[in-house]
PDB file of N, CA and C in Angstrom:
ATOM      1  N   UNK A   1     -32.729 -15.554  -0.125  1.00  0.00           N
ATOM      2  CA  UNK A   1     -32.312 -15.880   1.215  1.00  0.00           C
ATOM      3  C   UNK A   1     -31.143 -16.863   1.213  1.00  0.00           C
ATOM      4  N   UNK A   2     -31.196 -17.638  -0.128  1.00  0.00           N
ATOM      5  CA  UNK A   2     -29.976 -18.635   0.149  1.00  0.00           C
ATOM      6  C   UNK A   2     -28.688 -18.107  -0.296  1.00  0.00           C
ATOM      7  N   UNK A   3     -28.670 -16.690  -0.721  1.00  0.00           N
ATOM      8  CA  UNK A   3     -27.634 -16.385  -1.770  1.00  0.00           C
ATOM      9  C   UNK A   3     -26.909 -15.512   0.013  1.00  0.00           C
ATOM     10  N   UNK A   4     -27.761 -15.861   1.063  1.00  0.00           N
ATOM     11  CA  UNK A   4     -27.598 -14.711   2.284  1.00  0.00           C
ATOM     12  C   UNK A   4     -25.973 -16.135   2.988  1.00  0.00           C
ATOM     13  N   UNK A   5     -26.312 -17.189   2.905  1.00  0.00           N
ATOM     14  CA  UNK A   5     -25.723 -18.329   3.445  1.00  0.00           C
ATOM     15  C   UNK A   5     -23.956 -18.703   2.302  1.00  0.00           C
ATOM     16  N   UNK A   6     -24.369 -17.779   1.425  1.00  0.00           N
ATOM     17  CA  UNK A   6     -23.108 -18.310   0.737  1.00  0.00           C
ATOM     18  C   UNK A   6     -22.288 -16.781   0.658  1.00  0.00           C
ATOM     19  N   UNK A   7     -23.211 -15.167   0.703  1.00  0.00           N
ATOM     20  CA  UNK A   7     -22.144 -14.055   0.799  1.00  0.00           C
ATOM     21  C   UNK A   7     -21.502 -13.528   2.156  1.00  0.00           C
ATOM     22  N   UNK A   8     -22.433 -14.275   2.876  1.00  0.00           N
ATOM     23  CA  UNK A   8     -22.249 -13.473   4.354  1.00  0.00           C
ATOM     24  C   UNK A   8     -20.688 -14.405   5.225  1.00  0.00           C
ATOM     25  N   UNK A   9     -20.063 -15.195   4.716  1.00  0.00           N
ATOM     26  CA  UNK A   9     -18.887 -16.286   5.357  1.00  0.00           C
ATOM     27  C   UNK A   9     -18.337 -15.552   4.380  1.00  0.00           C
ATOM     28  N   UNK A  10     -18.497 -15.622   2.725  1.00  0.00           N
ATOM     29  CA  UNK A  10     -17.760 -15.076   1.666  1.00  0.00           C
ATOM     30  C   UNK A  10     -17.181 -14.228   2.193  1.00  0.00           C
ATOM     31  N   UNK A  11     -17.801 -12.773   2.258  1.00  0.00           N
ATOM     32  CA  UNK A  11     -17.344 -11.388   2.909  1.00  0.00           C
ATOM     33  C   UNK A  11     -16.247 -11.482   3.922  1.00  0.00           C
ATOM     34  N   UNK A  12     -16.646 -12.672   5.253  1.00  0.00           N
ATOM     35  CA  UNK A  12     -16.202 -12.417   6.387  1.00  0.00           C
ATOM     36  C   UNK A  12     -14.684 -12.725   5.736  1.00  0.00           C
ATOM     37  N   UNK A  13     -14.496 -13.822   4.857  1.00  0.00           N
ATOM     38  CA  UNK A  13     -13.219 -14.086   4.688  1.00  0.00           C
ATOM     39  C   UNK A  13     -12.267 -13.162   3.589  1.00  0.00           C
ATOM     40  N   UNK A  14     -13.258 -12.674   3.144  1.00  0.00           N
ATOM     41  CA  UNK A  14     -12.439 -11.032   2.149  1.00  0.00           C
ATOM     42  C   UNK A  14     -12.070 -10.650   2.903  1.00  0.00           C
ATOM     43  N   UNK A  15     -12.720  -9.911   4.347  1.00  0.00           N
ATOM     44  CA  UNK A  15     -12.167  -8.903   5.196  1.00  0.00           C
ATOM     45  C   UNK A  15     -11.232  -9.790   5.954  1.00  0.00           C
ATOM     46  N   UNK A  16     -11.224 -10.680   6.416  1.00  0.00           N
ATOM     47  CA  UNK A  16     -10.238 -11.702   7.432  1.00  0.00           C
ATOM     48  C   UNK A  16      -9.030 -11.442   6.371  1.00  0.00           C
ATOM     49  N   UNK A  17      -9.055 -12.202   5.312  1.00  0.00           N
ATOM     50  CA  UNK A  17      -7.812 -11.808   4.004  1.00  0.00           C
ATOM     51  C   UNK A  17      -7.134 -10.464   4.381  1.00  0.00           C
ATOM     52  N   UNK A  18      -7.816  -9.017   3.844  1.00  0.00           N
ATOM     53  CA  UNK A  18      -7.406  -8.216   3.826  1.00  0.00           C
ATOM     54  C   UNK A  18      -7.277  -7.323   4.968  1.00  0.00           C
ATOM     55  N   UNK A  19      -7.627  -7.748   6.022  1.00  0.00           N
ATOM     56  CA  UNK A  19      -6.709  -7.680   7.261  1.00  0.00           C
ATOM     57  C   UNK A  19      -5.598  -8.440   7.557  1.00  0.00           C
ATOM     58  N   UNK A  20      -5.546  -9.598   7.302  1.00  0.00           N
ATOM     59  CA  UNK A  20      -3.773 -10.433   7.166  1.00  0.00           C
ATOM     60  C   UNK A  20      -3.023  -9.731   6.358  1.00  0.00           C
ATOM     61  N   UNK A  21      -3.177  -9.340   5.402  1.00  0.00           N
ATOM     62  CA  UNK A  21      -2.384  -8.468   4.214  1.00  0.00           C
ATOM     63  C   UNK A  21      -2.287  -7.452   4.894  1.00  0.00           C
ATOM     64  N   UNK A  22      -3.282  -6.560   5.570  1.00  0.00           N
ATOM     65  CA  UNK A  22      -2.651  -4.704   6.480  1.00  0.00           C
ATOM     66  C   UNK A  22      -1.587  -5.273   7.496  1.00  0.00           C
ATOM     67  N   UNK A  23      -1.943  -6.375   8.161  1.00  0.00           N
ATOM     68  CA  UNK A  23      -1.016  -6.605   9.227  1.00  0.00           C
ATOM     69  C   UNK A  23       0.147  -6.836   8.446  1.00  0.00           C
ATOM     70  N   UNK A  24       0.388  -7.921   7.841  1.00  0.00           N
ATOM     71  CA  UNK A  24       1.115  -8.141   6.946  1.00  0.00           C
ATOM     72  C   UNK A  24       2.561  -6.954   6.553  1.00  0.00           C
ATOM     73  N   UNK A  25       1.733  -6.370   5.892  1.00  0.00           N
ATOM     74  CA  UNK A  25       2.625  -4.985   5.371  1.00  0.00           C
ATOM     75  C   UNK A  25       2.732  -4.369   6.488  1.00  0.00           C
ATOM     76  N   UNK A  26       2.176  -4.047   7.746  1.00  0.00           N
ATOM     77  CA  UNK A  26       2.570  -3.202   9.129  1.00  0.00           C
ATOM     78  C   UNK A  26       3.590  -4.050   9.405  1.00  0.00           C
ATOM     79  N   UNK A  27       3.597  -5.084   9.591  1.00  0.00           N
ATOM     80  CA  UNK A  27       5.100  -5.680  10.196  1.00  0.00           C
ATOM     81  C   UNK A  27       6.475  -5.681   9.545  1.00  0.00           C
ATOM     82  N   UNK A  28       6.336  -5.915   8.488  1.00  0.00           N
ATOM     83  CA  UNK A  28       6.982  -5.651   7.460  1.00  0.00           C
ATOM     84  C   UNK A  28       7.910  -4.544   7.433  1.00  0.00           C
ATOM     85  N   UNK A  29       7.500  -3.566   8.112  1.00  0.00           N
ATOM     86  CA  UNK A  29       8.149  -2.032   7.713  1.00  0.00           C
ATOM     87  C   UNK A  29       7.865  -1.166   6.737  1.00  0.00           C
ATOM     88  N   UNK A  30       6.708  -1.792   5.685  1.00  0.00           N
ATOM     89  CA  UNK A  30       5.881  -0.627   4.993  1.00  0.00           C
ATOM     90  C   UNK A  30       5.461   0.749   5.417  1.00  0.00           C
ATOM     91  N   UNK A  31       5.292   0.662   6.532  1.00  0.00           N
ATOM     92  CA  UNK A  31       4.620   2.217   6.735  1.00  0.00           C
ATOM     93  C   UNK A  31       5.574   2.546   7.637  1.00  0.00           C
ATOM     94  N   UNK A  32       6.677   2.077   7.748  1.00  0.00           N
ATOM     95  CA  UNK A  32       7.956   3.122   8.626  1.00  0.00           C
ATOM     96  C   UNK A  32       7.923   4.761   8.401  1.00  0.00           C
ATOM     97  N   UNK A  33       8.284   5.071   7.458  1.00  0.00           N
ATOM     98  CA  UNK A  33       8.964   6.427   6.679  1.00  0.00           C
ATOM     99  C   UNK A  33       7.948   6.766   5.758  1.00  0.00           C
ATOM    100  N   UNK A  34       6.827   7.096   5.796  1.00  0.00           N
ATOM    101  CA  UNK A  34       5.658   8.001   5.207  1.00  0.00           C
ATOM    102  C   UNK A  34       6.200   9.570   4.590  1.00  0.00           C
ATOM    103  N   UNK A  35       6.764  10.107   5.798  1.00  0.00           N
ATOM    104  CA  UNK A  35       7.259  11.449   4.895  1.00  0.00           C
ATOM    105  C   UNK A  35       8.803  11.621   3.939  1.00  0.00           C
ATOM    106  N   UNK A  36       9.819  10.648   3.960  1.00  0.00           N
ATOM    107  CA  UNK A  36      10.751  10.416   3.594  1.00  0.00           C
ATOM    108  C   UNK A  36      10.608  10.577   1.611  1.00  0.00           C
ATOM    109  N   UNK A  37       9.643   9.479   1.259  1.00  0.00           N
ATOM    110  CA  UNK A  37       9.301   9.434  -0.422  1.00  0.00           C
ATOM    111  C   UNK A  37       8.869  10.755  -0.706  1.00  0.00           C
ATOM    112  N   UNK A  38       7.492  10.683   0.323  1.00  0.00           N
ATOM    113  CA  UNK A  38       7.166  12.423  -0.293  1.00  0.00           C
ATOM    114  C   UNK A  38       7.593  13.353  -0.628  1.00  0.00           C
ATOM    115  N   UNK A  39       8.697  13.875   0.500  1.00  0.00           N
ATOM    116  CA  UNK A  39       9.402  15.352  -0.029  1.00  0.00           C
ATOM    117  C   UNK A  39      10.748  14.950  -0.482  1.00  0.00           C
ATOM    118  N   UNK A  40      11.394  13.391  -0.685  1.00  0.00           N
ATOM    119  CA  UNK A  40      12.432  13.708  -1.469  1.00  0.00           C
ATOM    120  C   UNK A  40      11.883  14.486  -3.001  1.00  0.00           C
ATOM    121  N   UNK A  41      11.049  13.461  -3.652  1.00  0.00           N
ATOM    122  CA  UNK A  41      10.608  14.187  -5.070  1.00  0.00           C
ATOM    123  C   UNK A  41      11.002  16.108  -4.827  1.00  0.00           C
ATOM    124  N   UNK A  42      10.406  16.653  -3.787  1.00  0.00           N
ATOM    125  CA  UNK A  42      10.706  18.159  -3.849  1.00  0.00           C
ATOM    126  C   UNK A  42      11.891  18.620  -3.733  1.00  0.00           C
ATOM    127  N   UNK A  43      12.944  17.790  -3.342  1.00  0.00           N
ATOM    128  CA  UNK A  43      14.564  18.420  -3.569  1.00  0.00           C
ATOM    129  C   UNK A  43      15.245  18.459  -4.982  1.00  0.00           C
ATOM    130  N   UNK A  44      15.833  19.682  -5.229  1.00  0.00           N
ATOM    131  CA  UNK A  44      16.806  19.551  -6.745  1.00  0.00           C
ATOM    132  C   UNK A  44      17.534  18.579  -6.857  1.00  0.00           C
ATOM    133  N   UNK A  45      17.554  18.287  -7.634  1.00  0.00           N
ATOM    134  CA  UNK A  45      19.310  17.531  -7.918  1.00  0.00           C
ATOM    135  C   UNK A  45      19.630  18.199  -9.860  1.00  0.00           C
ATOM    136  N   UNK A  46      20.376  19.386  -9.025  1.00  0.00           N
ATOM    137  CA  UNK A  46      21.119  20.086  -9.851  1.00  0.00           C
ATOM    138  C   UNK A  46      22.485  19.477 -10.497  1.00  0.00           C
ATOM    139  N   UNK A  47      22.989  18.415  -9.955  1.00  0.00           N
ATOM    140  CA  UNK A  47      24.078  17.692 -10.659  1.00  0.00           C
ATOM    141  C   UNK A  47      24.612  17.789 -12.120  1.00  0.00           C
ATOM    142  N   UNK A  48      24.253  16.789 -12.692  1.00  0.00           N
ATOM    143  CA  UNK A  48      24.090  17.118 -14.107  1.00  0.00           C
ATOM    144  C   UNK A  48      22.818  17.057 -14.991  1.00  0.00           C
ATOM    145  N   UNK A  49      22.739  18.308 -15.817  1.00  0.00           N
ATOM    146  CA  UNK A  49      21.458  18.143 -16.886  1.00  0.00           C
ATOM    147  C   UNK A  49      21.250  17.097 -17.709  1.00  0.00           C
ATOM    148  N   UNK A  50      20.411  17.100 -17.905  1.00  0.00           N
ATOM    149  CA  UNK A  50      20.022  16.037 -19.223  1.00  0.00           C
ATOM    150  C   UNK A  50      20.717  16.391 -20.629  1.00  0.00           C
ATOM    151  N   UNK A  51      21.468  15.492 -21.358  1.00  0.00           N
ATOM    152  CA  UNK A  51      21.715  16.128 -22.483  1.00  0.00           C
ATOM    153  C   UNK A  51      20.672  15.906 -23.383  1.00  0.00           C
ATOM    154  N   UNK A  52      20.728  16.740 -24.470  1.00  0.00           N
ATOM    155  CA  UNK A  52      19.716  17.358 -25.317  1.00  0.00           C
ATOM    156  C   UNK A  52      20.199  17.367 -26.374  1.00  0.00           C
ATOM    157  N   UNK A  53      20.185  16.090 -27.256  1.00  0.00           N
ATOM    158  CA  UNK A  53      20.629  15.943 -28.828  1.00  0.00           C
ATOM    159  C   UNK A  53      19.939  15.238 -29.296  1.00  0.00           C
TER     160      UNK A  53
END
């Protein structure tokens, strides 16, 4: 029961933390452009090959 008085504030302030950190990064401009990273990877860039020696 006493271990109830030292996890239950513990917790509250993990989650208080890692809600300052989501807000955090939302203001920031982290989650602007979600599809932008994704499908560049899927375009060529036929430019120049790799050389191979």
């Amino acid at each position: 029961m006493e271990a109830l008085f030292l996890l239950v504030p513990l917790s509250l302030i993990v989650v208080a933390v890692a809600v300052w950190i989501f807000f955090g990064a939302s203001d920031s401009g982290q989650f602007d452009d979600l599809d932008g990273p994704a499908l560049r990877i899927l375009h060529d860039d036929d430019g120049n090959p790799p050389n191979m020696h």
